[in-house]
C-alpha atoms as a PDB file:
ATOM      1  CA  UNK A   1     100.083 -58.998  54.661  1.00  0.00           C
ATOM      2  CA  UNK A   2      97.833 -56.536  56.373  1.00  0.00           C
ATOM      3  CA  UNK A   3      94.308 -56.589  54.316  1.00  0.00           C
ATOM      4  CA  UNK A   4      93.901 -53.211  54.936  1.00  0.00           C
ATOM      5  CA  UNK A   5      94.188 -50.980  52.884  1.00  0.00           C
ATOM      6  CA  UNK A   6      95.872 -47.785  53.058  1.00  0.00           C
ATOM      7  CA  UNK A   7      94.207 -44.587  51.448  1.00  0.00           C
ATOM      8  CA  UNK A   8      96.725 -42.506  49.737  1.00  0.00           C
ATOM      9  CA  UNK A   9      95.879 -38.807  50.940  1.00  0.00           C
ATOM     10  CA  UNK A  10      94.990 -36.285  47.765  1.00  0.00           C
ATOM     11  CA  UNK A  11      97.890 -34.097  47.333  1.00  0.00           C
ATOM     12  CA  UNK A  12      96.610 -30.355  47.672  1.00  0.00           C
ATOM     13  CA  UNK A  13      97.149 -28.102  44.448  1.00  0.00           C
ATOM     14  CA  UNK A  14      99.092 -25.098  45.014  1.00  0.00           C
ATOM     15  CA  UNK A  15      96.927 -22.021  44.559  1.00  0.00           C
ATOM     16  CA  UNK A  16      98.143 -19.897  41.844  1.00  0.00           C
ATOM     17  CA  UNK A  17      98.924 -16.660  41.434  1.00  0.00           C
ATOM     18  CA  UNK A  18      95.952 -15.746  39.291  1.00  0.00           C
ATOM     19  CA  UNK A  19      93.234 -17.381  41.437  1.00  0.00           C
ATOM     20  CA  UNK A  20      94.507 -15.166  44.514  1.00  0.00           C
ATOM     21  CA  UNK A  21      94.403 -12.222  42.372  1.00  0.00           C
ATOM     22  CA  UNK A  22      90.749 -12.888  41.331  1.00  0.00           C
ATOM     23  CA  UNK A  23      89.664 -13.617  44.161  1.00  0.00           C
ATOM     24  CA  UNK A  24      90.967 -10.275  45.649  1.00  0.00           C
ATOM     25  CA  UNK A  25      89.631  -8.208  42.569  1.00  0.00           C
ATOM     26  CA  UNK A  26      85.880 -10.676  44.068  1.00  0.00           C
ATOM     27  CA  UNK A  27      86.144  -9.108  47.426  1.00  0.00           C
ATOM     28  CA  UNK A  28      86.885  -6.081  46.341  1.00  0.00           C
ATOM     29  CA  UNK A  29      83.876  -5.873  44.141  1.00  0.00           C
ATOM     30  CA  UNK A  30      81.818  -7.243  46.822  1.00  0.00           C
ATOM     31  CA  UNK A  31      82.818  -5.245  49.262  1.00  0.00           C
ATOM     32  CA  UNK A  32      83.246  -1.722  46.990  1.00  0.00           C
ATOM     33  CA  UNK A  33      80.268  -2.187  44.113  1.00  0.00           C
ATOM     34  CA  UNK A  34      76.820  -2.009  44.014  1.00  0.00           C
ATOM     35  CA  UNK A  35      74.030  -4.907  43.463  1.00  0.00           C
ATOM     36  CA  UNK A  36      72.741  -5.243  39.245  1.00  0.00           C
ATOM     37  CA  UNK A  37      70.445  -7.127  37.868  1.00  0.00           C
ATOM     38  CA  UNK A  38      72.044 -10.884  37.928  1.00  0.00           C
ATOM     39  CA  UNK A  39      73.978 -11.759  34.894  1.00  0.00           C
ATOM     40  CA  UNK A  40      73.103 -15.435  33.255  1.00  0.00           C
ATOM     41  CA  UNK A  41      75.404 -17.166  35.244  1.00  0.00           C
ATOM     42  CA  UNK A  42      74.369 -15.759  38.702  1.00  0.00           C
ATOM     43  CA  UNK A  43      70.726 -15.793  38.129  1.00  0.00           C
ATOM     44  CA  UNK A  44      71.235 -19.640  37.150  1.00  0.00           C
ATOM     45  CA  UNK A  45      72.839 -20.159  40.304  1.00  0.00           C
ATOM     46  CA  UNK A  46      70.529 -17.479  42.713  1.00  0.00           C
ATOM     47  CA  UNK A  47      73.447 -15.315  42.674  1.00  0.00           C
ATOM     48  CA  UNK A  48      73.216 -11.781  43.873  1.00  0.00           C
ATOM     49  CA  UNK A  49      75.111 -10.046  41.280  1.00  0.00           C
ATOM     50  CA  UNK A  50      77.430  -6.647  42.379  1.00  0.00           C
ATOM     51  CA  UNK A  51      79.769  -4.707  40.152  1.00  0.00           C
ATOM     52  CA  UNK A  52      82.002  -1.650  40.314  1.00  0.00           C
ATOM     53  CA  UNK A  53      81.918   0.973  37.510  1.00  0.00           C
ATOM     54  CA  UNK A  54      85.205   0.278  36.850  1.00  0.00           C
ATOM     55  CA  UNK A  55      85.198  -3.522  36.077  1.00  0.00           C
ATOM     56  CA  UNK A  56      82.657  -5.240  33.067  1.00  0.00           C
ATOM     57  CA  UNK A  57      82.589  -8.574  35.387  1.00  0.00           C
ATOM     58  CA  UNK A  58      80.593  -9.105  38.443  1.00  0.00           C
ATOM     59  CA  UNK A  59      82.076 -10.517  41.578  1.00  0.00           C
ATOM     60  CA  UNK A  60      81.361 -14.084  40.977  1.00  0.00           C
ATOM     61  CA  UNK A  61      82.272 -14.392  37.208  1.00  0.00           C
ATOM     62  CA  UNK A  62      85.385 -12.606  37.695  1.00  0.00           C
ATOM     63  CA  UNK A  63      86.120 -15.072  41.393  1.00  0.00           C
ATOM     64  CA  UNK A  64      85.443 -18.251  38.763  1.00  0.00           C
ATOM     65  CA  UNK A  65      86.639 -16.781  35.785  1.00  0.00           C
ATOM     66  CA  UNK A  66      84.169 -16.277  33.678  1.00  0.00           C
ATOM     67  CA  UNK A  67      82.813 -14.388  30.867  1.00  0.00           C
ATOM     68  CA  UNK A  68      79.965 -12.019  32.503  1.00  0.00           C
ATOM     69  CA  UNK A  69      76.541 -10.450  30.825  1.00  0.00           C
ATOM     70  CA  UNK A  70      75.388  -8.355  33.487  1.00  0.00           C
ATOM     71  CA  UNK A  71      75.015  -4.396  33.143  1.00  0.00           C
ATOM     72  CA  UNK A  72      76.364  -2.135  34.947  1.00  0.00           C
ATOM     73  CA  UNK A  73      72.993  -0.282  35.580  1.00  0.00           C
ATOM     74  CA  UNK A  74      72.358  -0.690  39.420  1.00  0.00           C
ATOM     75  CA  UNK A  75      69.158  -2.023  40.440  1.00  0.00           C
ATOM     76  CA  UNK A  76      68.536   1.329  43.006  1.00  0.00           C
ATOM     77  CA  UNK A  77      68.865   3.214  39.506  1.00  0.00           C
ATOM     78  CA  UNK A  78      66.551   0.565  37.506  1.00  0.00           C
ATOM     79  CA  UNK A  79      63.710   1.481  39.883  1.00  0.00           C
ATOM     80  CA  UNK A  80      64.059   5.383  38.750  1.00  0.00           C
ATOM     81  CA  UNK A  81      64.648   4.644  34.878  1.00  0.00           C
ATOM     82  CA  UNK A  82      61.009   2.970  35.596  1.00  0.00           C
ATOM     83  CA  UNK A  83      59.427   5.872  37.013  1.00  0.00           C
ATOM     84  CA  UNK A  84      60.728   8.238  34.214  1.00  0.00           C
ATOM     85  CA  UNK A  85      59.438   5.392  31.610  1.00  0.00           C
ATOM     86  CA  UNK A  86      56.040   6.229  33.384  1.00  0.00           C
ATOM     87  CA  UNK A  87      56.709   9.697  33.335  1.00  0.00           C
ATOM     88  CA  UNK A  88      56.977   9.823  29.863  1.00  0.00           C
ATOM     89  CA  UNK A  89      54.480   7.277  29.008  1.00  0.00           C
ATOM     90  CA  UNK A  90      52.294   9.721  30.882  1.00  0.00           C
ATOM     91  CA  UNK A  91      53.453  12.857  28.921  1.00  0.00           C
ATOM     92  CA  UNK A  92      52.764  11.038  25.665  1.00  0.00           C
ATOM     93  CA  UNK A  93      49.310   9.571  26.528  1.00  0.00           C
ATOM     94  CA  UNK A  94      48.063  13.802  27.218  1.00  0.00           C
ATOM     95  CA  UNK A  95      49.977  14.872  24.065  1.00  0.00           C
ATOM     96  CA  UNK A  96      48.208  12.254  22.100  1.00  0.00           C
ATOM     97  CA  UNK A  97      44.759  13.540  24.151  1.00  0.00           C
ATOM     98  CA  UNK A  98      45.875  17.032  22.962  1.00  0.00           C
ATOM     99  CA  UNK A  99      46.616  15.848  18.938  1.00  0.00           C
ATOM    100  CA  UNK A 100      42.931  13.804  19.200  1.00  0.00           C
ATOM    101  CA  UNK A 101      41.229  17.201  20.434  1.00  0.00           C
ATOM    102  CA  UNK A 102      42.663  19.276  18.065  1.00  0.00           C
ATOM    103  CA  UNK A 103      41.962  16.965  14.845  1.00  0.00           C
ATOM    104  CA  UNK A 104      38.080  16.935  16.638  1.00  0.00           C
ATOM    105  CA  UNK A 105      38.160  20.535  16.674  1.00  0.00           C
ATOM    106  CA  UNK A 106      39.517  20.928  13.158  1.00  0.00           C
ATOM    107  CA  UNK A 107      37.005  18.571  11.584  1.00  0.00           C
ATOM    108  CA  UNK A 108      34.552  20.571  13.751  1.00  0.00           C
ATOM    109  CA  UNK A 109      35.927  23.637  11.668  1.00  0.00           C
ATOM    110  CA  UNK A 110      35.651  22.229   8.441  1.00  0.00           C
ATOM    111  CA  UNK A 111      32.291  21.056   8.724  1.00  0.00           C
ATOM    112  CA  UNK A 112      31.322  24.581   9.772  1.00  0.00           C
ATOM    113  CA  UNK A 113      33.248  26.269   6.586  1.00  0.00           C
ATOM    114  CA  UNK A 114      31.485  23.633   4.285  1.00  0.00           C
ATOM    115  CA  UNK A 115      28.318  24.610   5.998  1.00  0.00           C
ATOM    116  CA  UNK A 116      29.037  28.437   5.354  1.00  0.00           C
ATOM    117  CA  UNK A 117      30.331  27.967   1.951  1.00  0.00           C
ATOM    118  CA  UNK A 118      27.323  26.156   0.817  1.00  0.00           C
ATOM    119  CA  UNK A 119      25.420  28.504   2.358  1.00  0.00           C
ATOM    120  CA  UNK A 120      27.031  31.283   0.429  1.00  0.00           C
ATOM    121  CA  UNK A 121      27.130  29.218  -2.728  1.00  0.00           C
ATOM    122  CA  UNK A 122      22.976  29.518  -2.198  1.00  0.00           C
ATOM    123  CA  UNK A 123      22.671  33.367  -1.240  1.00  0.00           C
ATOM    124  CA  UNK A 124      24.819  34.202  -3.942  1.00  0.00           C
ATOM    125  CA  UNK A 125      22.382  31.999  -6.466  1.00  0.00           C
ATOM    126  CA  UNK A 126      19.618  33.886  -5.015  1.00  0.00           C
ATOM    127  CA  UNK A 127      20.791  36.976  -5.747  1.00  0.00           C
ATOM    128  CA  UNK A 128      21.507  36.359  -9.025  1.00  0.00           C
ATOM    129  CA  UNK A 129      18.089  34.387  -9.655  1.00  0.00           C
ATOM    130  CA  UNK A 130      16.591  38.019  -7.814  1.00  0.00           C
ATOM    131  CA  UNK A 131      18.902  40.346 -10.418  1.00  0.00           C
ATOM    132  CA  UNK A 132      17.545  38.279 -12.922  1.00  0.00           C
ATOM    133  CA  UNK A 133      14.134  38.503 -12.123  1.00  0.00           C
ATOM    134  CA  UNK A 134      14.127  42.287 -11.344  1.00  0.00           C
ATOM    135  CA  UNK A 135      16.055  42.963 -14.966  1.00  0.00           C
ATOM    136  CA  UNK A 136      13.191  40.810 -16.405  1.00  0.00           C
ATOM    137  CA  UNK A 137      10.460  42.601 -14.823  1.00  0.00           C
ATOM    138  CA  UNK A 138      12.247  46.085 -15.656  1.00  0.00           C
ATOM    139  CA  UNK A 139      12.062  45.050 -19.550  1.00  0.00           C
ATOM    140  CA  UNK A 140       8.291  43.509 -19.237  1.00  0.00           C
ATOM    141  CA  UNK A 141       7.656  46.979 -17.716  1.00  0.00           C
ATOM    142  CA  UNK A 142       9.905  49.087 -19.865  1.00  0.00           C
ATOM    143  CA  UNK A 143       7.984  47.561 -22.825  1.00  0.00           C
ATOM    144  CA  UNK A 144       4.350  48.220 -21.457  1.00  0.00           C
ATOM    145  CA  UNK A 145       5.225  51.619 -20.450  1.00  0.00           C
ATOM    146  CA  UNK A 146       6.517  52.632 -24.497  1.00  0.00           C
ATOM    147  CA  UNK A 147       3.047  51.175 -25.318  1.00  0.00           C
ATOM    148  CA  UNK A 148       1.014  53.305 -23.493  1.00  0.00           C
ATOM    149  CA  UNK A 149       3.657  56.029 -23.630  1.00  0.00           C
ATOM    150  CA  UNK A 150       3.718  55.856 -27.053  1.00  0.00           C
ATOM    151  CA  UNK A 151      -0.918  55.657 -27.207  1.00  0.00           C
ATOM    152  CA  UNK A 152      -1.074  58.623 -24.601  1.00  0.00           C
ATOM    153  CA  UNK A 153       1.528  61.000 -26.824  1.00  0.00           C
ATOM    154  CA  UNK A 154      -0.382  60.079 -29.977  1.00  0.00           C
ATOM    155  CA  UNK A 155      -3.902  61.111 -28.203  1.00  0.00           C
ATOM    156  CA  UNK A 156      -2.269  64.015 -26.836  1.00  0.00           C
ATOM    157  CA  UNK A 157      -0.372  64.955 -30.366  1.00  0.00           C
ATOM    158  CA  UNK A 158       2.583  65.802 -28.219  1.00  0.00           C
ATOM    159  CA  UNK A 159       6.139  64.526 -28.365  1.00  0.00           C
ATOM    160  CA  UNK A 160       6.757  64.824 -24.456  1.00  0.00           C
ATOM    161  CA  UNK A 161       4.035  63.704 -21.528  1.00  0.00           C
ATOM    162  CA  UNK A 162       3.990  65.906 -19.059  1.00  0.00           C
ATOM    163  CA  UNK A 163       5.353  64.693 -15.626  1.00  0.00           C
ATOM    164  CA  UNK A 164       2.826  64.548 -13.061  1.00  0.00           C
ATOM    165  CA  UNK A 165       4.952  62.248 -10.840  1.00  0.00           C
ATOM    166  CA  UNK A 166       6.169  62.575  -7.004  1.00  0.00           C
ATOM    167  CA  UNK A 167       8.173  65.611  -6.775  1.00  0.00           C
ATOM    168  CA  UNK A 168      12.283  64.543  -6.062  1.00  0.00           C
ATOM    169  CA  UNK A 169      11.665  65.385  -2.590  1.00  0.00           C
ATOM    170  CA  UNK A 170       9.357  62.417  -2.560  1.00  0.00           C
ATOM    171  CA  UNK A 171      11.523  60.246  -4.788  1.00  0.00           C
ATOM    172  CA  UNK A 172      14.919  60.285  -2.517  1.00  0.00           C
ATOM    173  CA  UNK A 173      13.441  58.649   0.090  1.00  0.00           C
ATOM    174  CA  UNK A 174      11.940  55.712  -2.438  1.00  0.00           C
ATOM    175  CA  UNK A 175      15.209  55.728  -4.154  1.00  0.00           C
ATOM    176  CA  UNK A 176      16.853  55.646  -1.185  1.00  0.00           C
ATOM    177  CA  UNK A 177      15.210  52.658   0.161  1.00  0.00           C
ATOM    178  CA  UNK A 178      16.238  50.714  -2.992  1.00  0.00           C
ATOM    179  CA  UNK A 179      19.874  50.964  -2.232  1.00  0.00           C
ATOM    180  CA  UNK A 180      20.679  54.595  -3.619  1.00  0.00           C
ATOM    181  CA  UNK A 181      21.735  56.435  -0.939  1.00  0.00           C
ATOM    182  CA  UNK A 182      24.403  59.078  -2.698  1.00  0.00           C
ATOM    183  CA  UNK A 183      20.602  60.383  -3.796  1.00  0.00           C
ATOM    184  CA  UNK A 184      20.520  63.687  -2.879  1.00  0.00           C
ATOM    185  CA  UNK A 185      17.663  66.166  -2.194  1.00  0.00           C
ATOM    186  CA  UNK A 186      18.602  69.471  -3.652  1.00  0.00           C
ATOM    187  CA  UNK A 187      14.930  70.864  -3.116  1.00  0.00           C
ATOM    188  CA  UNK A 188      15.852  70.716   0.637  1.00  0.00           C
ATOM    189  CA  UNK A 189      19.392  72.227  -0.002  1.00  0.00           C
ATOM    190  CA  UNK A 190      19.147  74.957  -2.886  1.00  0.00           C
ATOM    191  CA  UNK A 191      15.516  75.550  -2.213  1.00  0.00           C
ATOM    192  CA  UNK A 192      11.782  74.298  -3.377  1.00  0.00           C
ATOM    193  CA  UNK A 193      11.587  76.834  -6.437  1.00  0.00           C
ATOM    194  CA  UNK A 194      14.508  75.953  -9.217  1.00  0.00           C
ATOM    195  CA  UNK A 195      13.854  79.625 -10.317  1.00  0.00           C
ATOM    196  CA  UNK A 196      15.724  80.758  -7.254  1.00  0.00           C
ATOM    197  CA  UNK A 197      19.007  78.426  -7.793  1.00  0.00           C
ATOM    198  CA  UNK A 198      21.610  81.023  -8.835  1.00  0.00           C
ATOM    199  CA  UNK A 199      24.763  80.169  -9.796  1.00  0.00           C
ATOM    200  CA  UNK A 200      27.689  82.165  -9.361  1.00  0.00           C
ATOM    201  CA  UNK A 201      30.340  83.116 -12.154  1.00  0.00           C
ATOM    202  CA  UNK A 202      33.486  80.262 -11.075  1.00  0.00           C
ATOM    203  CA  UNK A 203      35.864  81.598 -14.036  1.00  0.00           C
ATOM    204  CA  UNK A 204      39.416  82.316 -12.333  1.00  0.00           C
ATOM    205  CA  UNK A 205      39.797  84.484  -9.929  1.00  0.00           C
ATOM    206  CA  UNK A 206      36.595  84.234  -8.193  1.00  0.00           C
ATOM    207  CA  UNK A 207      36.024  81.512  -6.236  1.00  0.00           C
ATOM    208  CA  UNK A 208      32.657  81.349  -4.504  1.00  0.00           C
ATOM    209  CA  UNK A 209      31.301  82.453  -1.757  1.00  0.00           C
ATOM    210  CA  UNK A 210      31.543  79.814   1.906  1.00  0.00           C
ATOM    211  CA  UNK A 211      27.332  79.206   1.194  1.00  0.00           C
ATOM    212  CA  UNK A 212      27.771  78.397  -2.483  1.00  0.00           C
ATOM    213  CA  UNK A 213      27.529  74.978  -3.202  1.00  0.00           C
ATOM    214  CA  UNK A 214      29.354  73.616  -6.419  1.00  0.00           C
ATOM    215  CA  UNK A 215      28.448  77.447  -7.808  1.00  0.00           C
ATOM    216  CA  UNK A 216      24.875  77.474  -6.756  1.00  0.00           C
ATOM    217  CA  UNK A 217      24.089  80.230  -4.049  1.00  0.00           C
ATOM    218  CA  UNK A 218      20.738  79.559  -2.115  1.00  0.00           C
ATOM    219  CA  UNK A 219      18.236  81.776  -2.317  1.00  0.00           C
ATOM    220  CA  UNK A 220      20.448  84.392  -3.716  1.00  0.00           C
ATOM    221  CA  UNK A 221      18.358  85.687  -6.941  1.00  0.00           C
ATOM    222  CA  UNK A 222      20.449  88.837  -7.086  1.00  0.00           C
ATOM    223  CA  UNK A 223      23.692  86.943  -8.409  1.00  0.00           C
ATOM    224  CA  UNK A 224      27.168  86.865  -7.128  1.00  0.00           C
END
């Protein structure tokens, strides 16, 4: 008996149907799609990963049959997703510049409008402390003035003094400077002597003159 020993040769396993078909559906993918980022599988194993639009498998999960986790974003599009990420991240970081300068400039704003209320608040508190003061002074001086007033008429044993003040001419220009300025000089208008303000008859029917002035004719002592 020989004591060798014969190997038995492994019998070869038919390929099936399905295997040819995958592996066709492989080649076609390789040959037809584009290159994604790796699914598990392929990035495990170094794999370049490719896939067609049309398939959810890459070329090596569907040639082994296997479940697949890639996407179907290709890597030549990955690259500009990334630049319009930037873009935008760009974009935001100047509209949040933009929101930052316009809260500064609205707190700037407020602080001024405090600063102008108050300071309004404190003219108008001056003004009334002034009105105050001026009515106060106006009464002390209202009072003195019936006082004397009140000696001179008894010395005098009349019931009137007798003005021997500015004339109005001189007054407008005081009053005037206190704030009255609808004051009007009617010494310069109708004439220094009152005895030659005439005023015309305004009963209906006949209306005055152009020179009359609410009924008074200047320097017209003859009437009319």
């Amino acid at each position: 008996m020989s004591s060798r020993i014969e190997k038995r040769s492994q019998p070869v396993r038919p390929i099936s149907a399905s295997s040819v078909r995958r592996e066709r559906l492989a080649e076609t993918i390789v040959l037809e799609g584009f290159e994604v980022m790796p699914c598990s599988s392929c990035k495990a194993r170094g794999h370049s990963c490719r896939m067609i639009s049309s398939n959810s498998r890459c070329s090596e999960c569907v040639r082994r049959g296997r479940k697949c986790d890639a996407t179907s974003v290709p890597i030549t599009n990955l690259g500009r997703l990334n630049q319009e990420k930037k873009k935008l991240e760009l974009q935001e970081s100047e509209v949040e510049d933009d929101i930052l300068r316009v809260q500064q400039e609205i707190a700037r704003l407020q602080r001024e409008s405090s600063e102008k209320f108050n300071r309004l608040l404190r003219l108008r508190k001056q003004k009334r402390l002034l009105q105050s003061r001026s009515e106060a002074e106006a009464v002390c001086l209202d009072a003195e003035l019936s006082v004397e007033d009140a000696v001179e008429r008894d010395r005098l044993g009349v019931d009137e003094l007798p003005f021997d003040g500015p004339s109005e001419s001189g007054l407008v220009p005081e009053l005037r400077s206190l704030g009255h300025v609808d004051v009007v000089d009617w010494s310069s208008v109708l004439g220094a002597d009152p005895q030659d303000w005439v005023f015309a008859d305004l009963a209906p029917g006949n209306d005055p003159t152009p020179g009359n002035i609410n009924g008074v004719v200047p320097g017209n002592s003859g009437g009319g």
